[in-house]
C-alpha atoms as a PDB file:
ATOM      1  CA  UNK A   1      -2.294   6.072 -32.225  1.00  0.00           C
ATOM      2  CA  UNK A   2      -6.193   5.661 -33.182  1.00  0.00           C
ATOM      3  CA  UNK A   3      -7.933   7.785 -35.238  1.00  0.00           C
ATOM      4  CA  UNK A   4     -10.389  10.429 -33.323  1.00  0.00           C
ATOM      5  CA  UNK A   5     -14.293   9.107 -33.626  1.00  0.00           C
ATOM      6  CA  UNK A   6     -15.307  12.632 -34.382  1.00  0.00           C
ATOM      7  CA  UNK A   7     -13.846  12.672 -38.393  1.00  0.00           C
ATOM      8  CA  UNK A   8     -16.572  14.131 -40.833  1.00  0.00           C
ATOM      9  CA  UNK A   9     -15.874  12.978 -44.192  1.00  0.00           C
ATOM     10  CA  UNK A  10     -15.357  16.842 -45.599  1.00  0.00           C
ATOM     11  CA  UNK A  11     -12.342  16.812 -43.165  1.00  0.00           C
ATOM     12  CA  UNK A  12     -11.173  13.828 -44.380  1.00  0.00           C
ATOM     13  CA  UNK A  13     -11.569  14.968 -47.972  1.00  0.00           C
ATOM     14  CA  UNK A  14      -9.996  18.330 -46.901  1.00  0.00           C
ATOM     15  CA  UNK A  15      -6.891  16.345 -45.295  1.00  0.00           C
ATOM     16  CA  UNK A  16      -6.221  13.818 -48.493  1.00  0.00           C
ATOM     17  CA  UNK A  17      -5.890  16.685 -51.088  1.00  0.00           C
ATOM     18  CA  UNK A  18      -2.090  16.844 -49.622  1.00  0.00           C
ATOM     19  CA  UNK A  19      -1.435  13.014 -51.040  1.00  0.00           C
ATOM     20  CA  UNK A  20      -3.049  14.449 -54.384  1.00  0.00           C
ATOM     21  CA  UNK A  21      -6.742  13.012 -53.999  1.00  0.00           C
ATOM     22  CA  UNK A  22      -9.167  15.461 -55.430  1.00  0.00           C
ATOM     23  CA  UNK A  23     -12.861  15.185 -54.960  1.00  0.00           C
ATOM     24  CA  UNK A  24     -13.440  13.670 -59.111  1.00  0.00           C
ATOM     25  CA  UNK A  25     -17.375  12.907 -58.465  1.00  0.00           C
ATOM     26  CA  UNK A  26     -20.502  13.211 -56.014  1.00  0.00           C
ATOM     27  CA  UNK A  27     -23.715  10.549 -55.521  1.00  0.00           C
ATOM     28  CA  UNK A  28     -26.008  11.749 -53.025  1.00  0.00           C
ATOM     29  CA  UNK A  29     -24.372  11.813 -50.164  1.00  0.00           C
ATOM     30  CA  UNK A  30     -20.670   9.791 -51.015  1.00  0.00           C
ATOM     31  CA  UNK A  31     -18.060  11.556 -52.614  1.00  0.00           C
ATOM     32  CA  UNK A  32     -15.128   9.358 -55.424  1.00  0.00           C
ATOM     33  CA  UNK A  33     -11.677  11.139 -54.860  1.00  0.00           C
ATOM     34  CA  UNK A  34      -9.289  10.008 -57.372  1.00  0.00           C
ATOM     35  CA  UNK A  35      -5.596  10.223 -57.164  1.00  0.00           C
ATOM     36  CA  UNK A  36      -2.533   9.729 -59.662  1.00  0.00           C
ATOM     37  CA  UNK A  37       0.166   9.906 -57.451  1.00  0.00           C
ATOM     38  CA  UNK A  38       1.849   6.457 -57.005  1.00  0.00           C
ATOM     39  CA  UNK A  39      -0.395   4.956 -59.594  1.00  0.00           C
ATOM     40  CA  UNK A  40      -4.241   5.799 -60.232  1.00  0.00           C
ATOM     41  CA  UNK A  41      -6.480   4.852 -57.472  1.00  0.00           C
ATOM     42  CA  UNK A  42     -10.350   5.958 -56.471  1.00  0.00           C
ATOM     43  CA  UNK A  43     -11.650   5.982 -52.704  1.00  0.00           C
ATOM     44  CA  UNK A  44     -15.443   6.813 -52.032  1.00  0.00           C
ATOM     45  CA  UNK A  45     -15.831   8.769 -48.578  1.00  0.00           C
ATOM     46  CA  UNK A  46     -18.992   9.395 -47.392  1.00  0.00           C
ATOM     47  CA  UNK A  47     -19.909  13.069 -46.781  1.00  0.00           C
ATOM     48  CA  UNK A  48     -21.237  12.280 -43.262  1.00  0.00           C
ATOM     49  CA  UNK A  49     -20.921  14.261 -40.030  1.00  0.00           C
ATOM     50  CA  UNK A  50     -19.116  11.494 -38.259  1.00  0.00           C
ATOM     51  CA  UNK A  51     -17.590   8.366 -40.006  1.00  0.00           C
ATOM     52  CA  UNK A  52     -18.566   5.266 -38.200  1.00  0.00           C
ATOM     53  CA  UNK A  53     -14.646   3.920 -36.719  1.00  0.00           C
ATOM     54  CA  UNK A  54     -14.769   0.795 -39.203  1.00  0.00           C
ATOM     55  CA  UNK A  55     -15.600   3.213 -41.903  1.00  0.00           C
ATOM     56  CA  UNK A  56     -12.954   5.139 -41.519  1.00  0.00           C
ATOM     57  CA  UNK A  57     -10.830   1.891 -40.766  1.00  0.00           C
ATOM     58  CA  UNK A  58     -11.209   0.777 -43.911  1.00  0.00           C
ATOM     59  CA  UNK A  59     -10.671   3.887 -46.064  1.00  0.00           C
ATOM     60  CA  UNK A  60      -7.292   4.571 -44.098  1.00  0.00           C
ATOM     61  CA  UNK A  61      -6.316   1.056 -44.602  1.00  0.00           C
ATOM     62  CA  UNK A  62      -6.951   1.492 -48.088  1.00  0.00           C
ATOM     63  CA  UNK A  63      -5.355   4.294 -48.659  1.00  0.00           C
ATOM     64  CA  UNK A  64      -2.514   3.307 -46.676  1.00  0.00           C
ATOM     65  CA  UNK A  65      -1.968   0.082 -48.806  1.00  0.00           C
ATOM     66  CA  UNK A  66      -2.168   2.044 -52.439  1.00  0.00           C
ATOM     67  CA  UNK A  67       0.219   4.923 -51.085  1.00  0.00           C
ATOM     68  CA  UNK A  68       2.382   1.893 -49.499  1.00  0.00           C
ATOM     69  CA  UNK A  69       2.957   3.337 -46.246  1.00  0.00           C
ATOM     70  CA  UNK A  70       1.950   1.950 -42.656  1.00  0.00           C
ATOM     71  CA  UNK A  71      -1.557   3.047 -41.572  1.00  0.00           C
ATOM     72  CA  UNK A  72       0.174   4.417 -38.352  1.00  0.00           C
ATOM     73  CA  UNK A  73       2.101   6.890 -39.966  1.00  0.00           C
ATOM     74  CA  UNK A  74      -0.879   7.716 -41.965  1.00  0.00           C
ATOM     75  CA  UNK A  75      -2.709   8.955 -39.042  1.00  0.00           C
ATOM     76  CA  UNK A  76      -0.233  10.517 -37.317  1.00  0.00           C
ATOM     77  CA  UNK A  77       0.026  12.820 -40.269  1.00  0.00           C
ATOM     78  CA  UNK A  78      -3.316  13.283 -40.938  1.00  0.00           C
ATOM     79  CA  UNK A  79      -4.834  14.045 -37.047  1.00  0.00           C
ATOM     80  CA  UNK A  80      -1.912  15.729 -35.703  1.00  0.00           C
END
């Protein structure tokens, strides 16, 4: 399954807070959600209408990796 090319990064934001991220700082126009579950880790997510596909790529892959669970399963729980 691929992730829809219409994800604003609020949504995104909106549909991590359920693997404990919470939105810990704001510059400009990027947001830093932090997370202790599984270990510390940071993500910055643009607060853009529309994340570019590699954009959004990359922050599922890295979340993915820290919360050591296949990207696929990821995005099946986050877009269904």
């Amino acid at each position: 399954m691929r992730p829809p090319r219409d994800v604003s990064g609020m949504y995104l934001v909106k549909a991590l807070e359920k693997y404990g991220y919470r939105v810990t700082r704001q510059t400009g126009s990027h947001l830093r959600l932090s997370t202790t579950v599984k270990g510390e880790h940071h993500i910055t997510i643009p607060k853009h209408d529309n994340l570019k596909a590699g954009t959004l790529n990359n922050i599922l892959k890295e979340i993915s990796e820290h919360l050591k669970t296949e990207k696929q399963v990821l995005i099946q729980e986050i877009f269904k």
